[in-house]
C-alpha atoms as a PDB file:
ATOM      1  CA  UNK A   1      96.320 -10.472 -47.222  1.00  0.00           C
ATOM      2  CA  UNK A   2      92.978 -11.099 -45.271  1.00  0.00           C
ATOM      3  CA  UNK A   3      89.974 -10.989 -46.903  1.00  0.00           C
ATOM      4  CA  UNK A   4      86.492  -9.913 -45.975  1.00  0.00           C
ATOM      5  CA  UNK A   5      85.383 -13.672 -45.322  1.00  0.00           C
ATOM      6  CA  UNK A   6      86.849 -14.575 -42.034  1.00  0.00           C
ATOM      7  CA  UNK A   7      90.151 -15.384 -42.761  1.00  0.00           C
ATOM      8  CA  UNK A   8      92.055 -13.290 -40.621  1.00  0.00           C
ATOM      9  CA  UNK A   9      89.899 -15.589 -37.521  1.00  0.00           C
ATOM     10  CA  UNK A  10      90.869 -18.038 -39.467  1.00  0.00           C
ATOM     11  CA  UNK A  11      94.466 -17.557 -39.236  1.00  0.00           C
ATOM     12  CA  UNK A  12      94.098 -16.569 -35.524  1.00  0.00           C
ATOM     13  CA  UNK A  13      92.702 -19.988 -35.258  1.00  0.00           C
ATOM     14  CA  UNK A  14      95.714 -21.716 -36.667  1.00  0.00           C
ATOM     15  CA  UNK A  15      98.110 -19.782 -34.698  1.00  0.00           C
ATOM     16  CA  UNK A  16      96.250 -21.074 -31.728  1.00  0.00           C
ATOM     17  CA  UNK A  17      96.320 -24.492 -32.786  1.00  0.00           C
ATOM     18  CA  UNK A  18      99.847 -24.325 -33.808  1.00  0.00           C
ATOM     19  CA  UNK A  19     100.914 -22.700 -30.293  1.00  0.00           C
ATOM     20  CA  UNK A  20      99.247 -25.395 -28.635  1.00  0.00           C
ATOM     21  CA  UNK A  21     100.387 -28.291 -30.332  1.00  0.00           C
ATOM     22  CA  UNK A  22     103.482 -27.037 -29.843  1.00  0.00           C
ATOM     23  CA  UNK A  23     103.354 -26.687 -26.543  1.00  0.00           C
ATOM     24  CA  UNK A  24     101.537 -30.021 -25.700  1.00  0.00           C
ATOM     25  CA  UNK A  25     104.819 -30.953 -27.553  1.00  0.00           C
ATOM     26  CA  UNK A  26     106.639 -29.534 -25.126  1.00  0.00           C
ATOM     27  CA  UNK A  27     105.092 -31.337 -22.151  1.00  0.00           C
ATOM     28  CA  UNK A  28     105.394 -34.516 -23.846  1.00  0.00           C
ATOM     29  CA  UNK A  29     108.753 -34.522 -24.649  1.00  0.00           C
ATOM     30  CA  UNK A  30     109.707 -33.415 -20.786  1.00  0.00           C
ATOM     31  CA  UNK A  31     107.280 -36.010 -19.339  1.00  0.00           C
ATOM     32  CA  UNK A  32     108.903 -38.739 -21.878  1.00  0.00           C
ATOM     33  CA  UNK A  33     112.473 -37.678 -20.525  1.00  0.00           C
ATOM     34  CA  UNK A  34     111.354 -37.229 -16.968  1.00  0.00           C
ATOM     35  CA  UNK A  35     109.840 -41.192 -17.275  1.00  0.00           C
ATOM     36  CA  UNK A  36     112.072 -43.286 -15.070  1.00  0.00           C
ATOM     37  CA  UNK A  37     109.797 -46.100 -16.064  1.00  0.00           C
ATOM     38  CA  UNK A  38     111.297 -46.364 -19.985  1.00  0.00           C
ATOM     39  CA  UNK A  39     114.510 -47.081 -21.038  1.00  0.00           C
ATOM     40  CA  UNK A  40     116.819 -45.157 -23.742  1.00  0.00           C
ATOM     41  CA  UNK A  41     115.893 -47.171 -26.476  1.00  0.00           C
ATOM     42  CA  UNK A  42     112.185 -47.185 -25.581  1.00  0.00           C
ATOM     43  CA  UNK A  43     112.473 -43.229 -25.301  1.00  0.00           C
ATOM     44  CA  UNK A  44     114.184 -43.314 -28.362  1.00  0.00           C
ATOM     45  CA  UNK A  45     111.700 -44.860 -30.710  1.00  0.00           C
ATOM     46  CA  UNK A  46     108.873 -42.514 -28.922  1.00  0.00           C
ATOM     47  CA  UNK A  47     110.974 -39.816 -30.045  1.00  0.00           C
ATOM     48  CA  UNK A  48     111.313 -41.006 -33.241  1.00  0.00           C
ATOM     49  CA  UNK A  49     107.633 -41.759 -33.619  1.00  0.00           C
ATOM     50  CA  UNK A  50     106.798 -38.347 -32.435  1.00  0.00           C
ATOM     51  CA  UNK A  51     108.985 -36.656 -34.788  1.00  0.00           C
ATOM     52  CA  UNK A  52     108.148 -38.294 -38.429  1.00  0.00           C
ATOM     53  CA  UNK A  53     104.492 -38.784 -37.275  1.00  0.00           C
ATOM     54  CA  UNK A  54     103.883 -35.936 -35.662  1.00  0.00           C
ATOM     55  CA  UNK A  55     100.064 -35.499 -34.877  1.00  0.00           C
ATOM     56  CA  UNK A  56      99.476 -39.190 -34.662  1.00  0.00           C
ATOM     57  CA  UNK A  57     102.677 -40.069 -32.616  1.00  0.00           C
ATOM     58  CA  UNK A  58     101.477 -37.410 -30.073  1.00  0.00           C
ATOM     59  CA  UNK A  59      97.927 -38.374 -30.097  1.00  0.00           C
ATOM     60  CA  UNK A  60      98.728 -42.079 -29.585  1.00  0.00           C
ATOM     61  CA  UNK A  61     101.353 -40.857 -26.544  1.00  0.00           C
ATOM     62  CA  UNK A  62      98.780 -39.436 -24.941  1.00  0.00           C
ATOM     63  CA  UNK A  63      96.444 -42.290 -24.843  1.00  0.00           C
ATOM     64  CA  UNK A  64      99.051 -45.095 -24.029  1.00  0.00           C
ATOM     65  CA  UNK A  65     101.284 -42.875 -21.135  1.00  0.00           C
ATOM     66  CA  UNK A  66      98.762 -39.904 -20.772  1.00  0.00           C
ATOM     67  CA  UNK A  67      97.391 -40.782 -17.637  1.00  0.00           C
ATOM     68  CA  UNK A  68     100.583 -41.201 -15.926  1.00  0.00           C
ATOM     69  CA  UNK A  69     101.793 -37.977 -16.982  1.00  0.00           C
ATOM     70  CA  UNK A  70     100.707 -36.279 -13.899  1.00  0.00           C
ATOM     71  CA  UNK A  71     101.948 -38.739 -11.550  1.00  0.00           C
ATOM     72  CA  UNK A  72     105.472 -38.385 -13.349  1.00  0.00           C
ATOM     73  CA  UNK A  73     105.241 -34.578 -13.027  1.00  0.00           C
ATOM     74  CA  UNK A  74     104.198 -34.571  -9.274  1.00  0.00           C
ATOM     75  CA  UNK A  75     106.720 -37.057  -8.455  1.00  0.00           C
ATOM     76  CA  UNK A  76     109.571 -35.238  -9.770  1.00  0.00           C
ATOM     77  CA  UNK A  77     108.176 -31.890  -8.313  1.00  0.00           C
ATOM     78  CA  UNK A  78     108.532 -33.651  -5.020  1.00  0.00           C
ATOM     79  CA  UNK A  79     111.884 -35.006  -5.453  1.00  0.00           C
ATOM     80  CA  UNK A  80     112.636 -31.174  -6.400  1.00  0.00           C
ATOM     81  CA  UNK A  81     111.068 -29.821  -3.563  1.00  0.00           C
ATOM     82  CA  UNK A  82     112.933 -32.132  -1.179  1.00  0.00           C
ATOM     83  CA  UNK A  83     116.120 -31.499  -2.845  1.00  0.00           C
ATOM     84  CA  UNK A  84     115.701 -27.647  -2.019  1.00  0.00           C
ATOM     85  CA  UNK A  85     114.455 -28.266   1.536  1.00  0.00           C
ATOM     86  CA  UNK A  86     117.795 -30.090   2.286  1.00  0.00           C
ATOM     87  CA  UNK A  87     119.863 -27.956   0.506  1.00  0.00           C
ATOM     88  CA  UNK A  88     118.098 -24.516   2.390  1.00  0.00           C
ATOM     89  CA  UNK A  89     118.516 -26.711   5.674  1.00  0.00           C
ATOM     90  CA  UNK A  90     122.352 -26.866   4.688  1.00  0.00           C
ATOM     91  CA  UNK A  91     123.208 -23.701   3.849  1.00  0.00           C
ATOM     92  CA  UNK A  92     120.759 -21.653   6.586  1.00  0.00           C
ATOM     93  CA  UNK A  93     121.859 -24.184   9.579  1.00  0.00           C
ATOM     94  CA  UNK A  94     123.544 -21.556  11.801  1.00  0.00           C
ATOM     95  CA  UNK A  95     125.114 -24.164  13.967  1.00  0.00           C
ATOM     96  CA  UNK A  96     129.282 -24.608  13.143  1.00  0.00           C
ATOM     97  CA  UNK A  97     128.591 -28.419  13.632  1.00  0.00           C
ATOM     98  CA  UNK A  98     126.313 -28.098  10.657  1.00  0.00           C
ATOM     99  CA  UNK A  99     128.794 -26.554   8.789  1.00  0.00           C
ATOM    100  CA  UNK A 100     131.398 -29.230   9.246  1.00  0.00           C
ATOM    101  CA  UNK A 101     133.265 -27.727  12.756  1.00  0.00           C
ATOM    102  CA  UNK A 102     133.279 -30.324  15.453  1.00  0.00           C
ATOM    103  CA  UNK A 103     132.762 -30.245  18.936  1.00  0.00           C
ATOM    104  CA  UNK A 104     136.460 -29.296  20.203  1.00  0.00           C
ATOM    105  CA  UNK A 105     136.302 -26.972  17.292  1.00  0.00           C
ATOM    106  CA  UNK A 106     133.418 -24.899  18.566  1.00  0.00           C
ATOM    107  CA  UNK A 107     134.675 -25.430  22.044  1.00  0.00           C
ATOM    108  CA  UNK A 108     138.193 -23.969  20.902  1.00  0.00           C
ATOM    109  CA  UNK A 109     136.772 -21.083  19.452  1.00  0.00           C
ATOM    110  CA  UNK A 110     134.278 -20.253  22.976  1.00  0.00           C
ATOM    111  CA  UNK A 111     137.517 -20.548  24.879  1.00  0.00           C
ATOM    112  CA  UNK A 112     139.416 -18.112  23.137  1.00  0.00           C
ATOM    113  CA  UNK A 113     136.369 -15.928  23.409  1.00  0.00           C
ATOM    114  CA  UNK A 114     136.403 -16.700  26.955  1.00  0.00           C
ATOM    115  CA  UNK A 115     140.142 -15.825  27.566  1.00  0.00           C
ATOM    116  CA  UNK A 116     139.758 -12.440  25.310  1.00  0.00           C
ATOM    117  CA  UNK A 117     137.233 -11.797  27.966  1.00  0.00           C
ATOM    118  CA  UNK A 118     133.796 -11.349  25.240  1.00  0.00           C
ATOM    119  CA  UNK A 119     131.910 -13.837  26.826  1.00  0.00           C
ATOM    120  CA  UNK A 120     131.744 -14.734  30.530  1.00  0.00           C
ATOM    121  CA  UNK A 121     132.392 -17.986  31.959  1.00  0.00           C
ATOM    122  CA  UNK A 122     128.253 -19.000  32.380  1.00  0.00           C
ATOM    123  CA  UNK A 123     128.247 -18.176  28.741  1.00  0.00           C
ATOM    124  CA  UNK A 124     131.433 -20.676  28.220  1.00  0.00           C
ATOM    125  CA  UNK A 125     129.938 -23.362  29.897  1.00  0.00           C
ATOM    126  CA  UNK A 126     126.642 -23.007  27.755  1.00  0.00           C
ATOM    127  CA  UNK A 127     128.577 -23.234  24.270  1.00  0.00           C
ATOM    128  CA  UNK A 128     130.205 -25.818  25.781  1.00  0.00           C
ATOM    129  CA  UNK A 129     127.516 -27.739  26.772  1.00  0.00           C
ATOM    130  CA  UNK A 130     126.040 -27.352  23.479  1.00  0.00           C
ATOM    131  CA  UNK A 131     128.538 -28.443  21.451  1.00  0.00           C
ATOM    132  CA  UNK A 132     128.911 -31.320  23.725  1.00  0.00           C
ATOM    133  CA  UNK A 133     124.906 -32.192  22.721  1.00  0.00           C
END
């Protein structure tokens, strides 16, 4: 299969070039997707173009939206990031009013602590207050 000539670095070679076109593939097509600047039929023809013309549609991508590419990836990353950071504030919030309870809920619920005698009435009239808040 390989011969004594150098054709087993070449083939190593290739596989690296393959890999990596595919994979500069890859972050073209997600960055062309991910571009709230184009429209479908815009995203459609870049598609197209870097499909049948493979090497040249994706060299000519590069140049024309290249250097917006990171932009598009850092603003969606932050979008991302944001969306977590609410969601985690959601779902960790250990207040009942964050959790959709209302104030004569959580008061409700510290009186009939109160009257099964768990809390005392100092720490009543601190729930109380802080529902109230």
């Amino acid at each position: 299969m390989f011969d004594a000539n150098g054709s087993f670095l070449l083939a190593m070679f290739e596989f690296f070039i393959f890999l990596a076109y595919f994979m500069a593939l890859w972050w073209i097509f997600g960055d062309l997707f991910r571009s709230v600047d184009l429209g479908g039929v815009a995203k459609t023809l870049w598609f197209l173009f870097i499909i049948f013309l493979p090497f040249l549609g994706t060299l000519i991508y590069l140049i024309a939206r290249g250097s917006g590419m990171t932009e598009r990836s850092l603003e969606a990353q932050r979008k991302m990031q944001a969306a977590q950071a609410d969601y985690i504030r959601s779902v960790a919030s250990k207040e009942p009013a964050a959790a959709g309870a209302g104030a004569a809920d959580q008061i409700a619920s510290a009186k009939s602590l109160l009257d099964s005698g768990t809390i005392t009435q100092a720490e009543f009239d601190q729930l109380k207050a802080k529902a109230l808040a």
